[in-house]
Every structure is written in C-alpha cells, then in structure tokens.
C-alpha atoms as a PDB file:
ATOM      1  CA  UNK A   1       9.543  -4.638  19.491  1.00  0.00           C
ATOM      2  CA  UNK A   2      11.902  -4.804  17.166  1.00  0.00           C
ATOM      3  CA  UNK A   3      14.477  -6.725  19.868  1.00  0.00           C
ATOM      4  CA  UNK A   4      12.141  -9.111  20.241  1.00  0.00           C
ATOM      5  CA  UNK A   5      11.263 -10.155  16.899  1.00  0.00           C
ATOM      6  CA  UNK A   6      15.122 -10.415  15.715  1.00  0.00           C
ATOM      7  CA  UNK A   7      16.584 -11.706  19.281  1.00  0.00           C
ATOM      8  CA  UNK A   8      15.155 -15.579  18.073  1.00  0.00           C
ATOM      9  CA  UNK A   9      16.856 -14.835  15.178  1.00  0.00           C
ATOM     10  CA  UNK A  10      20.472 -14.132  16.742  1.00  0.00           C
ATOM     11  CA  UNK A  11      20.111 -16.905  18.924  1.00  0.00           C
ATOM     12  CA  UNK A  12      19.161 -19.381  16.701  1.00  0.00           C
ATOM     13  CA  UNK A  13      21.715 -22.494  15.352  1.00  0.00           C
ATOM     14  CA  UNK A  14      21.080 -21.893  11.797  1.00  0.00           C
ATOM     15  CA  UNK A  15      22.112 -18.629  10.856  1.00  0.00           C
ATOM     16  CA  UNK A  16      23.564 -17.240   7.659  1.00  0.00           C
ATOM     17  CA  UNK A  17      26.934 -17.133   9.202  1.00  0.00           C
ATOM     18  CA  UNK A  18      26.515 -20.650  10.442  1.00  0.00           C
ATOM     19  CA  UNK A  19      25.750 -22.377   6.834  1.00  0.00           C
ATOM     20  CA  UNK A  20      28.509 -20.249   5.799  1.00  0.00           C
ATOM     21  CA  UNK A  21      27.275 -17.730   3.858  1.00  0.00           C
ATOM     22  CA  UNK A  22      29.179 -14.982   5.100  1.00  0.00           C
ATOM     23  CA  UNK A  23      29.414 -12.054   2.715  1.00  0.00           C
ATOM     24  CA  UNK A  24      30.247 -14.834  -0.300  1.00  0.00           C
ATOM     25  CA  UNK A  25      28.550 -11.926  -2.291  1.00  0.00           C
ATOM     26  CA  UNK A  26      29.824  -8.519  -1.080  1.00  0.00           C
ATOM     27  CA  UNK A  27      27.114  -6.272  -2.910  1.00  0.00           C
ATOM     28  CA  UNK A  28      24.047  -8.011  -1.035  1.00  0.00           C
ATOM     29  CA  UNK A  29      25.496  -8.198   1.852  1.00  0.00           C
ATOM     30  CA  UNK A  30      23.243  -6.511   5.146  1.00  0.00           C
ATOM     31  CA  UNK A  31      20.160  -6.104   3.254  1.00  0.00           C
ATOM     32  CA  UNK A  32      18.173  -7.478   6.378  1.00  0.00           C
ATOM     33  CA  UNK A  33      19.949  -5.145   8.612  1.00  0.00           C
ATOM     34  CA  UNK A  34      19.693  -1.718   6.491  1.00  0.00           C
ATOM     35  CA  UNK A  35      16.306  -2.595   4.352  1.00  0.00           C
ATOM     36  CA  UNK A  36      14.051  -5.334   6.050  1.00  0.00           C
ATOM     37  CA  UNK A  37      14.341  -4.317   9.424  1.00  0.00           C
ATOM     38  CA  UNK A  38      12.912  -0.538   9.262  1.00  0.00           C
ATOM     39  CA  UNK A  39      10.591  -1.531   6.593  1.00  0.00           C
ATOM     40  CA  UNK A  40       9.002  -4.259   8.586  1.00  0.00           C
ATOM     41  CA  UNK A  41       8.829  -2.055  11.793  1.00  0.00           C
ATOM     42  CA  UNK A  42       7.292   0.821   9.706  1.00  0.00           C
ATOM     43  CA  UNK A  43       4.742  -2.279   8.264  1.00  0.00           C
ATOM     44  CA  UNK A  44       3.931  -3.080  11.740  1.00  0.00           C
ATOM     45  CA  UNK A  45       3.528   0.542  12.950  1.00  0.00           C
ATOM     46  CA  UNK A  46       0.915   1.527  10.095  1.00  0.00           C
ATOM     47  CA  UNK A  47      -0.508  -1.812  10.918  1.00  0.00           C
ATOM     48  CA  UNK A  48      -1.133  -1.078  14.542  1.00  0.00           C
ATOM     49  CA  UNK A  49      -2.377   2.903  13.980  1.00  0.00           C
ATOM     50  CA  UNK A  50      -4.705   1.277  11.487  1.00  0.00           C
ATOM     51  CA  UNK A  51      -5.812  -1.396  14.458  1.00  0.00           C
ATOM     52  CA  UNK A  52      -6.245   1.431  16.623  1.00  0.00           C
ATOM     53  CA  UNK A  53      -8.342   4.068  14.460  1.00  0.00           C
ATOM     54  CA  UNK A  54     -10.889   1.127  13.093  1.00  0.00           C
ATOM     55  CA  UNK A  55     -10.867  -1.587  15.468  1.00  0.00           C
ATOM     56  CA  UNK A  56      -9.826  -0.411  18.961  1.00  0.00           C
ATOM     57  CA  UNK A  57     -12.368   2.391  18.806  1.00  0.00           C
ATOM     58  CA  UNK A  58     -15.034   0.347  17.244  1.00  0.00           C
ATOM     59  CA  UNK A  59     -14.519  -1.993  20.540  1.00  0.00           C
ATOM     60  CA  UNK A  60     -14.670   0.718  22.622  1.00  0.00           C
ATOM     61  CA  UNK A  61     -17.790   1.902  21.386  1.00  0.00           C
ATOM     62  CA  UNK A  62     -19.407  -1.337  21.652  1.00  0.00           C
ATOM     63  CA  UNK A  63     -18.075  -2.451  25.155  1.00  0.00           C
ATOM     64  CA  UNK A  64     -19.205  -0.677  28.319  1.00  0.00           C
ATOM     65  CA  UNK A  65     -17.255  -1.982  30.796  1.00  0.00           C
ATOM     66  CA  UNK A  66     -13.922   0.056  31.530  1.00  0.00           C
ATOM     67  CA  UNK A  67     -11.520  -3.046  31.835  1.00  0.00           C
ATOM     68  CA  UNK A  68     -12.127  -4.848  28.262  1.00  0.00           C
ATOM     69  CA  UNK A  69     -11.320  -1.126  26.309  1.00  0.00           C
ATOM     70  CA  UNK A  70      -8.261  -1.013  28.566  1.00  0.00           C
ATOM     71  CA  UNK A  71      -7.429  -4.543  27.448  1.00  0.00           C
ATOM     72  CA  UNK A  72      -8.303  -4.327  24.252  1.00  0.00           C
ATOM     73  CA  UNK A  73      -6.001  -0.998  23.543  1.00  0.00           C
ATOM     74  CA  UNK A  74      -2.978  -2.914  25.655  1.00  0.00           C
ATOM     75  CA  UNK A  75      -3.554  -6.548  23.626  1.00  0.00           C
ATOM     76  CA  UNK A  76      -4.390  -4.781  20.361  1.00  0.00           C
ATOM     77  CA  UNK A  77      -1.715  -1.756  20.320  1.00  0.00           C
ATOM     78  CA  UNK A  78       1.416  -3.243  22.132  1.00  0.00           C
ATOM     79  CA  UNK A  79       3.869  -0.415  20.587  1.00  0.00           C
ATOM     80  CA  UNK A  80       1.732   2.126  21.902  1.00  0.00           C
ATOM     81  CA  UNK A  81       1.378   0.284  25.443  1.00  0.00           C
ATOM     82  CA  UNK A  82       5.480   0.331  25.317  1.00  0.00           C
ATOM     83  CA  UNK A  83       5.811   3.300  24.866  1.00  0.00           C
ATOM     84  CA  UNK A  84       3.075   4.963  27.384  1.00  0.00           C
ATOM     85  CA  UNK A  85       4.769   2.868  30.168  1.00  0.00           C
ATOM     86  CA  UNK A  86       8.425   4.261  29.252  1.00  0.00           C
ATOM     87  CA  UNK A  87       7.238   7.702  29.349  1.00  0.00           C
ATOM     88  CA  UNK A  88       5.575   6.628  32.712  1.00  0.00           C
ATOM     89  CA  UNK A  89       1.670   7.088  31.484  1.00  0.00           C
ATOM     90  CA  UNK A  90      -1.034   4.499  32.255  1.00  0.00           C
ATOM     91  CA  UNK A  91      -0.156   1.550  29.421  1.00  0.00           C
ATOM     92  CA  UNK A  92      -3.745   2.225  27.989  1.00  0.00           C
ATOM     93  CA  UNK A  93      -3.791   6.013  28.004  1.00  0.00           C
ATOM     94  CA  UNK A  94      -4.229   7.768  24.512  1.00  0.00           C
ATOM     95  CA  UNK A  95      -3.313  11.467  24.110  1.00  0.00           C
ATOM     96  CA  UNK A  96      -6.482  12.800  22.387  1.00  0.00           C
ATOM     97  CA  UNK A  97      -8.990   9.799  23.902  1.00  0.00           C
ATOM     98  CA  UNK A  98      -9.700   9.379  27.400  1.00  0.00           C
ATOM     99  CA  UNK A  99     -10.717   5.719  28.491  1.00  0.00           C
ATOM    100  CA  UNK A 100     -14.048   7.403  30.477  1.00  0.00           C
END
C-alpha cells in the first residue's frame, strides 16, 4: 500500500529534486523517507483495525446477505485483503471470524 501511495509521488514532474532542493540543508535531509513514511503506514494500519473492530462487524451484524460482509471487509480493510490473497486465503477471510 505503501507503493502505491508514494509511486505518484516518484513519478511526478515536480519533485524536490526537480525545484532543486536537493539536500541544500544536509541535517533535514530524508525525513519523508525515514519518519513520514512508517508513521503514515502505522496511521493507516490503526486506522483500518479500528474500521474493522467497529464498523466492519457492525455491518456484518446488520447485513444478512453473505456477499455485502464479503464486500464490505474487502472495500473497507484493503491491507488485510492484500495480505490474505498473498498468503493464498480467501481476500475476505478473518482468522478468528468466519464470514457464515
């Protein structure tokens, strides 16, 4: 997930190096790369555990039909759905919650 938020980034025209401002300042520089980076992806993990504890099961609860809690752990947990379908699980499967 990570890739894909920062490959826009690298691709883009306007970066840092571009406008040069390349290391002009040698004690800030890779502050994105060593700081932002993990903190945002740890921001986003939290974010999607909390999506999945109090939303995704409150859906689940509420909807009876198989397909929308399958979609709505996919849409709502995309880390999660990553990473079941590299291990080769089911992209909705949960380890302690079968879909039923």
């Amino acid at each position: 997930m990570g890739f894909g938020v920062q490959l826009p980034v690298r691709i883009r025209s306007i970066q840092q190096a571009s406008i040069g401002n390349v290391g002009l300042r040698p004690n800030t520089t890779g502050w994105v790369d060593r700081v932002v980076t993990p903190a945002g992806a740890l921001g986003i993990m939290v974010a999607e555990d909390a999506l999945d504890r109090y939303l995704i099961v409150r859906i689940e609860s509420w909807a009876g039909d198989r397909v929308v809690r399958a979609i709505a752990r996919m849409v709502l947990n995309p880390g999660r759905t990553l990473s079941n379908g590299a291990q080769g699980r089911a992209p909705w499967s949960r380890a302690g919650r079968p879909l039923r």
